[in-house]
Protein backbone atom coordinates (compact mmCIF):
# COMPACT_ATOMS: atom_id res chain seq x y z
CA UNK A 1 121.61 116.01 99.42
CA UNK A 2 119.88 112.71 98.27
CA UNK A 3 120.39 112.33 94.71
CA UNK A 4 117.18 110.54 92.43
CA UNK A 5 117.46 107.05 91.74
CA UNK A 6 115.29 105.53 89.08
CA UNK A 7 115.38 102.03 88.76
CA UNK A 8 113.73 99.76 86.04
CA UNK A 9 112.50 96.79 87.34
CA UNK A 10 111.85 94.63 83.40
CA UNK A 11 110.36 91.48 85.40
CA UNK A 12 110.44 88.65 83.17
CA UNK A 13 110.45 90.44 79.94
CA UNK A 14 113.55 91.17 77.33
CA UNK A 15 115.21 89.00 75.01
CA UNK A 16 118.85 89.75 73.31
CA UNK A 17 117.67 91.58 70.80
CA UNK A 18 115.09 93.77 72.62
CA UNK A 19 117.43 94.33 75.34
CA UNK A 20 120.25 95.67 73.25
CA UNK A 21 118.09 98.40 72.29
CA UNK A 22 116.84 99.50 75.26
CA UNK A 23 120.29 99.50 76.77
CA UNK A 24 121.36 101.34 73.87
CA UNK A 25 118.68 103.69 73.83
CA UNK A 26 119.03 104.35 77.77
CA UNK A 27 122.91 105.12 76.92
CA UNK A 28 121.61 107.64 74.81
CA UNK A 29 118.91 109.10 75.75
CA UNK A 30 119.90 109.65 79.21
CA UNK A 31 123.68 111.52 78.27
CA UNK A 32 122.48 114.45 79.11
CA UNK A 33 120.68 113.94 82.56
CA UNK A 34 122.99 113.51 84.64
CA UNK A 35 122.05 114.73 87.94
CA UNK A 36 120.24 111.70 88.75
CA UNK A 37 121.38 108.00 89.25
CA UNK A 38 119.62 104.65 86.68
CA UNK A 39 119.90 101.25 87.28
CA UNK A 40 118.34 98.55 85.23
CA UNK A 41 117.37 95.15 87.42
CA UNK A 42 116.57 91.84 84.43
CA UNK A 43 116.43 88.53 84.53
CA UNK A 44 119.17 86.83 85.58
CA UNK A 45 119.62 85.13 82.31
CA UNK A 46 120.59 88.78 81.01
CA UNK A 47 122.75 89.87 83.55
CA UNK A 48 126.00 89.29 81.01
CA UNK A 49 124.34 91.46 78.67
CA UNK A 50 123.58 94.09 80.99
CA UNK A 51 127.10 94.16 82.07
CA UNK A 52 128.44 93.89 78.62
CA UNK A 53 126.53 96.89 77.37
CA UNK A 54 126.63 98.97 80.62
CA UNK A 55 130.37 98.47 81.93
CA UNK A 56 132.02 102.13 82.03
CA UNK A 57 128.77 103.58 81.82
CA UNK A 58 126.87 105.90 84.46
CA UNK A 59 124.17 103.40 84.37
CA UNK A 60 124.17 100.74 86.96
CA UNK A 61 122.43 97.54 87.02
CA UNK A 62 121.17 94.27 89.27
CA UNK A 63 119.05 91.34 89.71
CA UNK A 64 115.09 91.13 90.41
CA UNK A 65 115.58 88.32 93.48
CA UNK A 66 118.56 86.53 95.45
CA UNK A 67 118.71 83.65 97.93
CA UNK A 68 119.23 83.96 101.45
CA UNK A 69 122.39 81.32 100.75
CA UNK A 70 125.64 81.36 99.20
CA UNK A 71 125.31 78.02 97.46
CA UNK A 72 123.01 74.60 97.49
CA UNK A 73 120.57 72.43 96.75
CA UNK A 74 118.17 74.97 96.08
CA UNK A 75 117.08 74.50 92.62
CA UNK A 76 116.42 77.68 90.57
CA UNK A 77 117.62 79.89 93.31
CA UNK A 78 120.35 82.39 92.44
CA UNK A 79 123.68 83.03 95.11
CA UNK A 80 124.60 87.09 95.82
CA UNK A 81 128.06 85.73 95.00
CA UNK A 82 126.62 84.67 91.44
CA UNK A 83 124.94 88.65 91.11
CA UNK A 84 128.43 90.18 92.46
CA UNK A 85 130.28 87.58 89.44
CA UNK A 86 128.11 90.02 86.89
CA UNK A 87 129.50 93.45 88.78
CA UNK A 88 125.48 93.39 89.76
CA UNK A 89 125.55 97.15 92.33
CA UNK A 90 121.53 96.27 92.79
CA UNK A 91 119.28 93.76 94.15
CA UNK A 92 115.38 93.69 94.33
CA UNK A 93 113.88 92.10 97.88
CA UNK A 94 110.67 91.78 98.75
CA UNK A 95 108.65 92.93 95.82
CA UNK A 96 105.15 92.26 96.21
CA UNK A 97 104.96 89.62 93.39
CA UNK A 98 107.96 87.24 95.42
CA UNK A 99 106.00 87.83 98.94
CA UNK A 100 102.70 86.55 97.18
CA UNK A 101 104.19 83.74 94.90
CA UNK A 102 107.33 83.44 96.15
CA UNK A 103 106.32 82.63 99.32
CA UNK A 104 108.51 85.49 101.02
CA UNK A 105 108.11 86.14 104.39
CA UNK A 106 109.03 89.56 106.32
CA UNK A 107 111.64 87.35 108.26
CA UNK A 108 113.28 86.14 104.77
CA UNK A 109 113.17 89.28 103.31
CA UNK A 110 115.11 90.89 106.31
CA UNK A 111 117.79 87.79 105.99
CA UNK A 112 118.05 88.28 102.03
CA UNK A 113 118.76 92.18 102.68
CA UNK A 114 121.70 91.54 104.88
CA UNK A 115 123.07 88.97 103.13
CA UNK A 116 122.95 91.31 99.78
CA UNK A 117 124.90 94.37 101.93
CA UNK A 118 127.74 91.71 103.35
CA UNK A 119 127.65 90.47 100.21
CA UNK A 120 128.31 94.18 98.69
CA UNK A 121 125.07 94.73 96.89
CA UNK A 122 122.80 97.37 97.59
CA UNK A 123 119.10 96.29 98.06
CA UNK A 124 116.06 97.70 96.79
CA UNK A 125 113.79 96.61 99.81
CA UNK A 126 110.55 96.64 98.69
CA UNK A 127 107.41 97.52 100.88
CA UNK A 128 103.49 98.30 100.37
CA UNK A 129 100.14 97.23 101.42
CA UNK A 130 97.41 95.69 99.13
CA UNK A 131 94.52 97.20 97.87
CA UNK A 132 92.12 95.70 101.19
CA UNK A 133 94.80 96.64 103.71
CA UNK A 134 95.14 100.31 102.13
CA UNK A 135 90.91 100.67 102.35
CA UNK A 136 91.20 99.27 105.84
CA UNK A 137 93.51 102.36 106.35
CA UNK A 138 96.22 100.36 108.17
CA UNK A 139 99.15 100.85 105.26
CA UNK A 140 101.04 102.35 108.29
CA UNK A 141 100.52 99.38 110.33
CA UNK A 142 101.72 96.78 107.30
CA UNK A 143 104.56 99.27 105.91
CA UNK A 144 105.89 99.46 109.14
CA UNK A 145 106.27 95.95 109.56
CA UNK A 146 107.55 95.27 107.09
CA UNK A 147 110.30 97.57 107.74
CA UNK A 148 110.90 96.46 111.30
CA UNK A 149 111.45 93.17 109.94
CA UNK A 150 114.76 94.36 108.28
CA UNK A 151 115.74 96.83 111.04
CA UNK A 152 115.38 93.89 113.62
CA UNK A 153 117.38 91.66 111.40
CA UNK A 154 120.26 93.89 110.61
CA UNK A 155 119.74 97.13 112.80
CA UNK A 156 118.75 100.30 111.78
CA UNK A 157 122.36 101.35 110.36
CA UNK A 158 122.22 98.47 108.80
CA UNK A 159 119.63 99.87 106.13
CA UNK A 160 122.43 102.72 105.50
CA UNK A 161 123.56 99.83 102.69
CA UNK A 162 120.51 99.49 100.56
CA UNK A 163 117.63 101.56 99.41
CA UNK A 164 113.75 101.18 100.13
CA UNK A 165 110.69 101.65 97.99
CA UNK A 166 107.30 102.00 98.95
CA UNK A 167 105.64 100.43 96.26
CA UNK A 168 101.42 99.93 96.74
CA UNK A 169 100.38 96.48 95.42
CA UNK A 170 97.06 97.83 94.51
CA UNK A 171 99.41 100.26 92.24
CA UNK A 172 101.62 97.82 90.47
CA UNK A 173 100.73 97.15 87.01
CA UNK A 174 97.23 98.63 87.36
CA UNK A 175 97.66 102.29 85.89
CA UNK A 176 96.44 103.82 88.90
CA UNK A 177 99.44 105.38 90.47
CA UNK A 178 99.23 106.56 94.24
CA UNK A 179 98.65 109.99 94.13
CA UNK A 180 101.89 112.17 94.82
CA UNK A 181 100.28 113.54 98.04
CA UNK A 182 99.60 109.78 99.36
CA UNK A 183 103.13 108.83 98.10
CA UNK A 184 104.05 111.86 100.39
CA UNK A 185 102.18 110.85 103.43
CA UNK A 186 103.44 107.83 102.86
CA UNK A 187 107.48 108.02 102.75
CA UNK A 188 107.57 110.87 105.11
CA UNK A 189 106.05 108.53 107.53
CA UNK A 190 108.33 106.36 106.95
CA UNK A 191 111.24 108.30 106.68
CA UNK A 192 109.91 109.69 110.69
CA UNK A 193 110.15 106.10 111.59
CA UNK A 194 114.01 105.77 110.86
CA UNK A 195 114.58 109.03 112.13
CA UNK A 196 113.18 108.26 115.73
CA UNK A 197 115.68 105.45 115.53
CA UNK A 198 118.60 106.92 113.39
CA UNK A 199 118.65 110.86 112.14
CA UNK A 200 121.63 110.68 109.89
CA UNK A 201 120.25 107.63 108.21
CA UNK A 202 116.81 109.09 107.75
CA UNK A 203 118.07 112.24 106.08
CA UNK A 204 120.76 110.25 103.34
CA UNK A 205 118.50 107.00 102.83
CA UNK A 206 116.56 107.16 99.61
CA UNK A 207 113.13 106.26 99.40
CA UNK A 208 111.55 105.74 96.30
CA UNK A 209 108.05 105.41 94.78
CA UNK A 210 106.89 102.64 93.05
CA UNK A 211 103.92 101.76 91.19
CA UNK A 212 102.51 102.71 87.65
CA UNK A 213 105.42 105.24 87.76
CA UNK A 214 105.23 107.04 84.07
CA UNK A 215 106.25 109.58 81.33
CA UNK A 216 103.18 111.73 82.63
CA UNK A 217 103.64 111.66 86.40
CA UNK A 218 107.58 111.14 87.25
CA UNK A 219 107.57 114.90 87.63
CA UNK A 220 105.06 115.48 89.35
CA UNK A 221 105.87 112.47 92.17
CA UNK A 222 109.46 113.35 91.78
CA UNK A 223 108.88 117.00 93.17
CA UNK A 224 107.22 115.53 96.68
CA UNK A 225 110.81 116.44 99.12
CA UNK A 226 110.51 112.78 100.22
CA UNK A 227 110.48 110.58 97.28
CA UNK A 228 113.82 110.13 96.06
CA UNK A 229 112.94 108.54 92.52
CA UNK A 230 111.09 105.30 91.21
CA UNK A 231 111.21 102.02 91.08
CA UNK A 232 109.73 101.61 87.41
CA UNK A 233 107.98 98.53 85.93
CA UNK A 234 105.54 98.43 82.99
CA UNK A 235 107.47 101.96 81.81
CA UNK A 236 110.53 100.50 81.81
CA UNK A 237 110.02 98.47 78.70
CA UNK A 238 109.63 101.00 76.59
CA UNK A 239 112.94 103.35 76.03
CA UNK A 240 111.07 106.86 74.95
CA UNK A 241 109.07 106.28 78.31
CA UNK A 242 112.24 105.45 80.71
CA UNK A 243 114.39 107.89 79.60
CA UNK A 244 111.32 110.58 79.80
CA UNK A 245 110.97 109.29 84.03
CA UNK A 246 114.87 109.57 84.07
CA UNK A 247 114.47 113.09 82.49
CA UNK A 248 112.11 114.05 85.20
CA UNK A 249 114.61 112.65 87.65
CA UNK A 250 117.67 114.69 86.96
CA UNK A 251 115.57 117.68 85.91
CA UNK A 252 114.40 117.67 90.08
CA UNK A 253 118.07 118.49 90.50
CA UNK A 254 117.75 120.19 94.24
């Protein structure tokens, strides 16, 4: 049985104060849910607090990014030895907003996700087409590839260590959500893909959903028998809204 996993993903957003309450308030609010996994990914500057507030908790937590290297000149980059220092059980690769200004490739992408699993993080690989590819109707074609690129880097029991989410560019941050019956489509396909390749990994690796994930539709997306939670953005800075998707979550219970 694949347990929910609903990550919040705060981007660059937070500050000491604001992200004392919303830790707190997770704590909290989500005491009483717990038949579902949470993680919380912030900047790296934050990463003591997180781990501060959240050590001995049921809530986990990670960065947003990581560097292919262990250490460097490479300005502004950040080591998975440096995430592992902060007890950091998560990593985001690949989100949309690093492959478009970030300049990630497939091939880095695939790199940074095994070097996050020797490392002993588990990443959150993310995938998704944009908004032309998707009306071209070839998000099979890009989701795919995107895939391969980590299976050909690392094997296909190699993905056994992290967790992917098909997140839709034309999605994130926009309000318009993929409807649960694309999400569907969507994650089942994929989930075929590792199958044909690996069964045991395609039944226990969780997929999630990302994009405009909220209060009023976690349930709804979270009932679909492939979509094993959210990866959570905009949502995820306000407390009454997270806890309400981490409600939904552990409510799915199956």
């Amino acid at each position: 049985m694949r347990r929910k996993l609903v990550v919040a993903n705060r981007k660059m957003n937070g500050s000491l104060a604001s992200n004392k309450a919303f830790l707190e308030g997770l704590l909290a609010g989500t005491r009483d849910y717990q038949n579902a996994d949470y993680a919380v990914c912030v900047p790296h500057p934050y990463l003591f607090q997180a781990e501060a507030l959240l050590k001995g908790s049921a809530i986990a937590w990670g960065g947003q990014n990581m560097s292919r290297y262990e250490s460097g000149a490479y300005t502004g980059s950040v080591s998975p030895g440096m995430l592992t220092e902060f007890s950091c059980e998560y990593v985001i690769i690949g989100h949309s907003e690093r492959r478009q200004r970030g300049h990630d490739t497939d091939h880095s992408i695939g790199e940074r996700f095994e070097v996050a699993t020797k490392a002993g993080l588990k990443p959150i690989l993310c995938i998704g087409e944009t908004l032309d590819e998707y009306e071209d109707g070839i998000t099979d074609v890009v989701t795919i590839r995107q895939l391969n690129a980590v299976i050909n880097e690392i094997g296909v029991e190699g993905l056994a260590g992290g967790v992917v989410a098909y997140e839709p560019v034309w999605a994130i941050g926009t309000g318009k959500a993929a409807s649960p019956a694309h999400a569907q489509n969507i994650l089942s396909f994929l989930r075929g893909h590792i199958e044909m390749l690996n069964a045991d990994i395609a039944k226990n690796i969780r997929i999630l959903y990302g994009g405009s994930v909220n209060a009023g539709n976690a349930a709804e997306l979270f009932s679909m028998p492939d979509i094993d939670g959210g990866l959570v953005g905009s949502a995820s800075l306000n407390t009454a809204d997270f806890v309400a998707i981490c409600q939904a979550a552990s409510n799915d219970y199956r």
